[in-house]
N, C-alpha and C. Protein backbone atom coordinates (compact mmCIF):
# COMPACT_ATOMS: atom_id res chain seq x y z
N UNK A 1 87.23 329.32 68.41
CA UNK A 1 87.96 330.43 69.00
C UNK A 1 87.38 330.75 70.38
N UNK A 2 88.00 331.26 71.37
CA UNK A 2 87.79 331.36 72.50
C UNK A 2 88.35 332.77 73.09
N UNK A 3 87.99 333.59 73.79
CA UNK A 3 88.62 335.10 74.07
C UNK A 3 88.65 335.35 75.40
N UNK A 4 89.75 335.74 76.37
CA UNK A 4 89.68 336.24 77.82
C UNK A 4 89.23 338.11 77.55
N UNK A 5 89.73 338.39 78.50
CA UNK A 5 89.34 340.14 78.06
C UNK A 5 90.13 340.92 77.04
N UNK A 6 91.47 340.07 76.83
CA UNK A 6 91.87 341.01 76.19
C UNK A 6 92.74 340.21 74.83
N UNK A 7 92.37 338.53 74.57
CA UNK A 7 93.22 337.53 73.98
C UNK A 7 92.30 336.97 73.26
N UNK A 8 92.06 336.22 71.69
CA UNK A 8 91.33 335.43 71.04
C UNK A 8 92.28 334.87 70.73
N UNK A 9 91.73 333.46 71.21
CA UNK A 9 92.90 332.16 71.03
C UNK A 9 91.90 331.02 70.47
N UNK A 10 92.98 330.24 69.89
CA UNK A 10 92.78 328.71 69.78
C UNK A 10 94.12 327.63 70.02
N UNK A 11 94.24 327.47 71.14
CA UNK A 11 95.47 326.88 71.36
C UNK A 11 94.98 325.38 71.98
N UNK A 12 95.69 324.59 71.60
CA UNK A 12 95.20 323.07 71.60
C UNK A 12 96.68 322.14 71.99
N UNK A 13 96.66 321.41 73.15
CA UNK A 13 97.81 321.14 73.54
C UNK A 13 98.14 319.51 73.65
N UNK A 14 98.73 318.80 72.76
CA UNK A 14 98.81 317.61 73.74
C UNK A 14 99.63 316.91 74.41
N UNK A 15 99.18 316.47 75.13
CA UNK A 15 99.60 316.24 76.65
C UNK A 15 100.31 314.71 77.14
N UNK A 16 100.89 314.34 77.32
CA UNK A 16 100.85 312.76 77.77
C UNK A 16 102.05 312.50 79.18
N UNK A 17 101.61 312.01 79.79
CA UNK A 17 102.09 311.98 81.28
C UNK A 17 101.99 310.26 81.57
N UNK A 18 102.84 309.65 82.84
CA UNK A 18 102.90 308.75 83.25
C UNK A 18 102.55 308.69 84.71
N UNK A 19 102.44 307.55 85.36
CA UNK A 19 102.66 307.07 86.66
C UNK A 19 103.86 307.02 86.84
N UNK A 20 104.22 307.30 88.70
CA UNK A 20 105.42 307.35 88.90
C UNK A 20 106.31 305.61 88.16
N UNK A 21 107.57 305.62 88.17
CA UNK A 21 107.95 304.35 87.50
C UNK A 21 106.95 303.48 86.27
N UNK A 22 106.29 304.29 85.94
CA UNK A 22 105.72 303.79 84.76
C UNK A 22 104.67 302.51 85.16
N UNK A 23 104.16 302.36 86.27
CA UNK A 23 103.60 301.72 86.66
C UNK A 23 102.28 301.38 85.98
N UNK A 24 101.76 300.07 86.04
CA UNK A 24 100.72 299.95 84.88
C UNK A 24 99.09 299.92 85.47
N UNK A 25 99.14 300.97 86.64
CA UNK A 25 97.66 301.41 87.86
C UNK A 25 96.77 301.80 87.00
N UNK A 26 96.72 302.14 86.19
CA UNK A 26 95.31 303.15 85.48
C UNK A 26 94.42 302.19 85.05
N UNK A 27 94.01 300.89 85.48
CA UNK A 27 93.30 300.07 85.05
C UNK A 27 91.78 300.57 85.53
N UNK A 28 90.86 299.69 85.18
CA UNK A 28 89.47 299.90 85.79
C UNK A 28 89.09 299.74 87.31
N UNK A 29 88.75 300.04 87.72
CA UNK A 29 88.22 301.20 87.92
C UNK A 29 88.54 302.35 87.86
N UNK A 30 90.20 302.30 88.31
CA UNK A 30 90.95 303.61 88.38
C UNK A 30 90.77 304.68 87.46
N UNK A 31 90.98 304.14 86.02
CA UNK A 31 91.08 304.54 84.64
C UNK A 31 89.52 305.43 84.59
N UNK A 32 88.08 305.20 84.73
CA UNK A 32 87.23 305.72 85.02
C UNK A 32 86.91 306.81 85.37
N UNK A 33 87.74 306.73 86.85
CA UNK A 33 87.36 307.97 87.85
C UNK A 33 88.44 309.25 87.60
N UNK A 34 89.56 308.59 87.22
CA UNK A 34 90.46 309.51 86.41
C UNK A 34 89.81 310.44 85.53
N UNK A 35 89.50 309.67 84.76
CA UNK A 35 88.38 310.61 83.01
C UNK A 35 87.46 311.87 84.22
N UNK A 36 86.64 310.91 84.94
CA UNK A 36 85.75 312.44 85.66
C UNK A 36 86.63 313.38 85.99
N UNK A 37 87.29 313.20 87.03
CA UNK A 37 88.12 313.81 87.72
C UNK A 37 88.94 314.70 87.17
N UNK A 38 89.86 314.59 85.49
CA UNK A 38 90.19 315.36 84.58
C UNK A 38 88.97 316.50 84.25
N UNK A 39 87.74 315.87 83.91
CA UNK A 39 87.01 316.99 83.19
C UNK A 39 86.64 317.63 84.55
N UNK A 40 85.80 317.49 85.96
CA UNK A 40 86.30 318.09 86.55
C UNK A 40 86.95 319.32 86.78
N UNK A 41 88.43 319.01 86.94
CA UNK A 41 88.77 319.71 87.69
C UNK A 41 89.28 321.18 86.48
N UNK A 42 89.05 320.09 85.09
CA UNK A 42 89.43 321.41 83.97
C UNK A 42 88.63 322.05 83.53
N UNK A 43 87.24 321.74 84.03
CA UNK A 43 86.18 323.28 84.28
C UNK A 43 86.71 324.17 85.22
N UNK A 44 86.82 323.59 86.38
CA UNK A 44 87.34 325.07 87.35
C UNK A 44 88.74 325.65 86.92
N UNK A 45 89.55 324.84 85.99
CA UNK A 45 90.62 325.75 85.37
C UNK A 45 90.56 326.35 84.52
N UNK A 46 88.78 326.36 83.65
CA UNK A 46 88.73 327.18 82.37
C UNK A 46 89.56 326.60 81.34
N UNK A 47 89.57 325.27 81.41
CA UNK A 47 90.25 324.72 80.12
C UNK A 47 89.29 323.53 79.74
N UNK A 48 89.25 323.10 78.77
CA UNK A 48 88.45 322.05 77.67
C UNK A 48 89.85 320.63 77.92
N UNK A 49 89.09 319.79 78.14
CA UNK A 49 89.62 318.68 77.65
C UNK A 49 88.96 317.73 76.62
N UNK A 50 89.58 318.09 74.87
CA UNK A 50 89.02 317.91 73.93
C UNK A 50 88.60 316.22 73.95
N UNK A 51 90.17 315.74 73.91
CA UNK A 51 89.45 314.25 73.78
C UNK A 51 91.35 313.88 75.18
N UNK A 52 90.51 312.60 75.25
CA UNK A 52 91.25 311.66 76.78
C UNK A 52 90.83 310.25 76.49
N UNK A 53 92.35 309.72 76.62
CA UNK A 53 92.83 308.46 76.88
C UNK A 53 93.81 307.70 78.01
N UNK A 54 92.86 307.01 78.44
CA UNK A 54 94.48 306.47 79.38
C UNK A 54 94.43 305.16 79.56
N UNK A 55 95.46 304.83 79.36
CA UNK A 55 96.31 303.82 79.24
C UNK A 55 96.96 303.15 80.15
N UNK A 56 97.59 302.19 81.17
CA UNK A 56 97.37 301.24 82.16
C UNK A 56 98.55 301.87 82.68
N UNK A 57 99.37 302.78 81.77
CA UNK A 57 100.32 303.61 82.34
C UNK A 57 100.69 304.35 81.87
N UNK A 58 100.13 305.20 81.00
CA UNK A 58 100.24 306.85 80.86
C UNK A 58 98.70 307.23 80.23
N UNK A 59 98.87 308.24 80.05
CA UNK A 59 97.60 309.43 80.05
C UNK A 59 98.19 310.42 78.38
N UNK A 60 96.78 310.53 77.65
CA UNK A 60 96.69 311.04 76.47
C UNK A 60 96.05 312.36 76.74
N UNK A 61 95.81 313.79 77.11
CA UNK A 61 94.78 314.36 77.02
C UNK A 61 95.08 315.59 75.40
N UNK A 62 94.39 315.68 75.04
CA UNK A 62 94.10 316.81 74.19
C UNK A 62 93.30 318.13 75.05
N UNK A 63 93.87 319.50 75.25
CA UNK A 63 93.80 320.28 75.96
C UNK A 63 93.54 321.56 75.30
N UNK A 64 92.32 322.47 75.52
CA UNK A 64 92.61 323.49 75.07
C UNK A 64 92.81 324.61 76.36
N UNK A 65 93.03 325.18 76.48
CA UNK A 65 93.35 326.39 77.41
C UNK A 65 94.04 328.19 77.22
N UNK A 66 93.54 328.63 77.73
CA UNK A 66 94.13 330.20 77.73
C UNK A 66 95.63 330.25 77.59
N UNK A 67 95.92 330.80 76.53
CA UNK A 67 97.49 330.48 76.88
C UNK A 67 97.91 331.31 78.14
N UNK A 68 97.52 332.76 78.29
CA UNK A 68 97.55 333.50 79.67
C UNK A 68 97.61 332.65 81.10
N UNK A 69 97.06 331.56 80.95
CA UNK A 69 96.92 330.82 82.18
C UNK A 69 97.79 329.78 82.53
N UNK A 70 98.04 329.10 80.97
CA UNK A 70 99.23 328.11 80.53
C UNK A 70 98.78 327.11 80.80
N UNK A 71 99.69 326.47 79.87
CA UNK A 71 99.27 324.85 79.30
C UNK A 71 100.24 324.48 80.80
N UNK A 72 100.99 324.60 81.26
CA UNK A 72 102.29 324.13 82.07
C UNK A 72 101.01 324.19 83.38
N UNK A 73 100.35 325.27 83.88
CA UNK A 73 99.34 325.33 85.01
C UNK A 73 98.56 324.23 85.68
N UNK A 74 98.26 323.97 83.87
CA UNK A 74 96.90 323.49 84.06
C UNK A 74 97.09 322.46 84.06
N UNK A 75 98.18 321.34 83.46
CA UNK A 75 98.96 320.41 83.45
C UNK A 75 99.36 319.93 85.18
N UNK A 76 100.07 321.22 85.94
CA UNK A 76 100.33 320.61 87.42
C UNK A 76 99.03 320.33 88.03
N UNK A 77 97.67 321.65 87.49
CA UNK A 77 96.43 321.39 88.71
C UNK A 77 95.73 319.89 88.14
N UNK A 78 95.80 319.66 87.14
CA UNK A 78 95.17 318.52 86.97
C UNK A 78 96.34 317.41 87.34
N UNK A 79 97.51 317.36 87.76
CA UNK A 79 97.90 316.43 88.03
C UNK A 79 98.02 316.19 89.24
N UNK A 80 98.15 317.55 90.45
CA UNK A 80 98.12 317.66 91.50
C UNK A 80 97.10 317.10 92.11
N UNK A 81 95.66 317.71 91.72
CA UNK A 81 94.64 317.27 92.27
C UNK A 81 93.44 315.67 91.97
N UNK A 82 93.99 315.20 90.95
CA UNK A 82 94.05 313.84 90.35
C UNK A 82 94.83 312.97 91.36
N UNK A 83 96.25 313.34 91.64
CA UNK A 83 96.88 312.33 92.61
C UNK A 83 96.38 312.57 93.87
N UNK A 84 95.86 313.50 94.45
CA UNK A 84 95.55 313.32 95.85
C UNK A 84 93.87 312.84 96.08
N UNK A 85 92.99 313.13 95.02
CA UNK A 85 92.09 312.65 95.20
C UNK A 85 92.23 310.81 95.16
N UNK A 86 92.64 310.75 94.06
CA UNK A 86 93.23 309.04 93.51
C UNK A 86 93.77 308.34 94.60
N UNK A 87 94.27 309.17 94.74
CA UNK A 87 95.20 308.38 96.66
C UNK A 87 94.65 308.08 97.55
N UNK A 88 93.54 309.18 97.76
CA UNK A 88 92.47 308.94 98.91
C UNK A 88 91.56 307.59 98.76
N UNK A 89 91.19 307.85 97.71
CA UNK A 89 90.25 306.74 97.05
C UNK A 89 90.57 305.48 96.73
N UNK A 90 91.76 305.74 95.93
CA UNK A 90 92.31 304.36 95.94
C UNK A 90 93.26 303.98 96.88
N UNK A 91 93.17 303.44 97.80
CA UNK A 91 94.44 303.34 98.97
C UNK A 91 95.86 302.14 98.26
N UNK A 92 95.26 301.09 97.23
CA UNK A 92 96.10 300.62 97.12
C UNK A 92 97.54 301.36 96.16
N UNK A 93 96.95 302.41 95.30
CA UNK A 93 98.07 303.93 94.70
C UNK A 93 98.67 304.76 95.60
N UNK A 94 98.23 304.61 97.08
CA UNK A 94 99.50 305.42 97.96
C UNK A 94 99.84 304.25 98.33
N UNK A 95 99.68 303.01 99.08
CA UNK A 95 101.02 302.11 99.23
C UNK A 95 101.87 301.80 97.94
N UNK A 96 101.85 301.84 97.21
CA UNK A 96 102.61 301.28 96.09
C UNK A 96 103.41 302.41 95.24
N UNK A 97 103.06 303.76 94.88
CA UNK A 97 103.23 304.42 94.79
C UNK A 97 104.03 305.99 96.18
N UNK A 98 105.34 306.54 96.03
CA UNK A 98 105.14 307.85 96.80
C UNK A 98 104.66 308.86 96.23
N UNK A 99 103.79 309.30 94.79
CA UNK A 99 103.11 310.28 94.73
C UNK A 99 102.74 309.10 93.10
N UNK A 100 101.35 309.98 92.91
CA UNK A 100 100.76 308.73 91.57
C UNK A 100 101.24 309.07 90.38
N UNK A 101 101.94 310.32 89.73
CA UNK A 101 102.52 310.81 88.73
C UNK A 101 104.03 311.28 88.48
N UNK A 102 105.07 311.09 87.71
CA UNK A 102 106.08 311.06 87.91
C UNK A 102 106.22 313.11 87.77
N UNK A 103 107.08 313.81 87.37
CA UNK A 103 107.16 315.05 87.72
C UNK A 103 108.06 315.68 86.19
N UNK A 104 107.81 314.84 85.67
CA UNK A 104 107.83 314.83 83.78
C UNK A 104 106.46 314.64 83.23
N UNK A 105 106.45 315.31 81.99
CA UNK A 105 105.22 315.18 80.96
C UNK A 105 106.01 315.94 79.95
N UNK A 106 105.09 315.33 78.68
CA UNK A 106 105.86 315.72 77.16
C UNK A 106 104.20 316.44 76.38
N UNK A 107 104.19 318.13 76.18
CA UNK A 107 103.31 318.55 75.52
C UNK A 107 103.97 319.02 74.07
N UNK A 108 102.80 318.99 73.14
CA UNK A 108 102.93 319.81 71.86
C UNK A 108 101.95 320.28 71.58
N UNK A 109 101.87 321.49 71.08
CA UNK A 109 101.07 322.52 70.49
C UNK A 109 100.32 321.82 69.05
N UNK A 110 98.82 321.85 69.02
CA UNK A 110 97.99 321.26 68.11
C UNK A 110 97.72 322.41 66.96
N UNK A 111 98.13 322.68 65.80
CA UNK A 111 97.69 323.42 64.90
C UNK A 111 96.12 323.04 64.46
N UNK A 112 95.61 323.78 64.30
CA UNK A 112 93.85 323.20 63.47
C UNK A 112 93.86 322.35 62.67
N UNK A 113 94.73 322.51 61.90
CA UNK A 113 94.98 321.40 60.71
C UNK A 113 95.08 319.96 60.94
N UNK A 114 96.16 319.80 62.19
CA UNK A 114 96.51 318.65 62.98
C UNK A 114 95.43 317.98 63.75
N UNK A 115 94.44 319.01 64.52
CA UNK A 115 93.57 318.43 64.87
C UNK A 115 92.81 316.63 64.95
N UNK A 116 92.21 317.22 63.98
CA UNK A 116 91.75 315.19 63.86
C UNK A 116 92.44 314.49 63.63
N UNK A 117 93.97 314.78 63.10
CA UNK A 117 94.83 313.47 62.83
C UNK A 117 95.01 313.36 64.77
N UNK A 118 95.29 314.71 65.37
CA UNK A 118 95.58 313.91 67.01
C UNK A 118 94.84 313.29 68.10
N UNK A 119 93.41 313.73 67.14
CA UNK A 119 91.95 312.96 68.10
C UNK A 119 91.87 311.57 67.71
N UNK A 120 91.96 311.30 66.33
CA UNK A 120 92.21 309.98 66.00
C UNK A 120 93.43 309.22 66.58
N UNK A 121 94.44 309.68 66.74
CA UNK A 121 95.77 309.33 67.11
C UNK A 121 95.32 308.62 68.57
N UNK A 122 94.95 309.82 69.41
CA UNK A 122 94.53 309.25 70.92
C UNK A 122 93.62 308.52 70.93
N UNK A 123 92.48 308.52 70.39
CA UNK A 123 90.93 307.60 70.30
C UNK A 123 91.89 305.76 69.98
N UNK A 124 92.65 306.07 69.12
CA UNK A 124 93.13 304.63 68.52
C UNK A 124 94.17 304.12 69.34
N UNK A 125 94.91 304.91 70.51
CA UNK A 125 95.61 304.55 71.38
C UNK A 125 95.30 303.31 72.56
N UNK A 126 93.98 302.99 72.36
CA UNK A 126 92.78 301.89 73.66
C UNK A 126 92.99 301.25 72.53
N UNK A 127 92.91 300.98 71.39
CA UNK A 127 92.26 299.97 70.59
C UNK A 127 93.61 299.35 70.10
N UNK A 128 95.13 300.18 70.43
CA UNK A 128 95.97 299.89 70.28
C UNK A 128 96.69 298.60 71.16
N UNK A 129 96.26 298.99 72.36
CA UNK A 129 96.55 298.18 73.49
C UNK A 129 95.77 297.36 74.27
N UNK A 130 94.69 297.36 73.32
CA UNK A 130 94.18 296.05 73.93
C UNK A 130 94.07 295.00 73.27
């Protein structure tokens, strides 16, 4: 459980997003600096990123966050600031790409119960595809 000043929550979100055209960029190195760059930037949003996977072209995260602040927020700042750092760094994701994430994502709300079936779910998602 987790509390702002005036809210005790446990809200757990998951998350899964693509590259623009489904493009299959998230390889290594990329895939790496991504993972930092998520946890990152979801300390300064006051959100947990429980467990993270990504995949050569989409992204798994398990998310907890304030609902006050929103799952939808925290979703653009980590995607916002992921593609422009990524871009910088990786130069070959701005020629090939006009922005590194498409402007769709599909979340669902994690009950406690659900929990480990969706940490397992994502953990087995790498072992799926390779």
């Amino acid at each position: 459980m987790e509390s702002n000043h005036n809210v005790v929550f446990d809200c757990k979100y998951h998350v899964v997003f693509c590259p623009k055209y489904r493009k299959k960029v998230l390889k290594e190195p990329v895939d790496i600096r991504l993972k930092e760059l998520f946890l990152e930037k979801a300390v300064e949003l006051r959100a947990e990123v429980v467990e993270m996977e990504i995949m050569p072209d989409h992204v798994h995260l398990l998310i907890k966050c304030d609902p006050q602040f929103g799952i939808h927020r925290v979703v653009k700042h980590l995607k916002g600031y992921t593609s422009r750092v990524m871009r910088m760094e990786f130069r070959h994701l701005k020629s090939r790409l006009p922005s590194l994430w498409t402007n769709s994502y599909f979340v669902a709300t994690v009950g406690t119960v659900q929990l480990d079936v969706i940490q397992k779910y994502i953990e087995s998602q790498k072992e799926r595809n390779d």
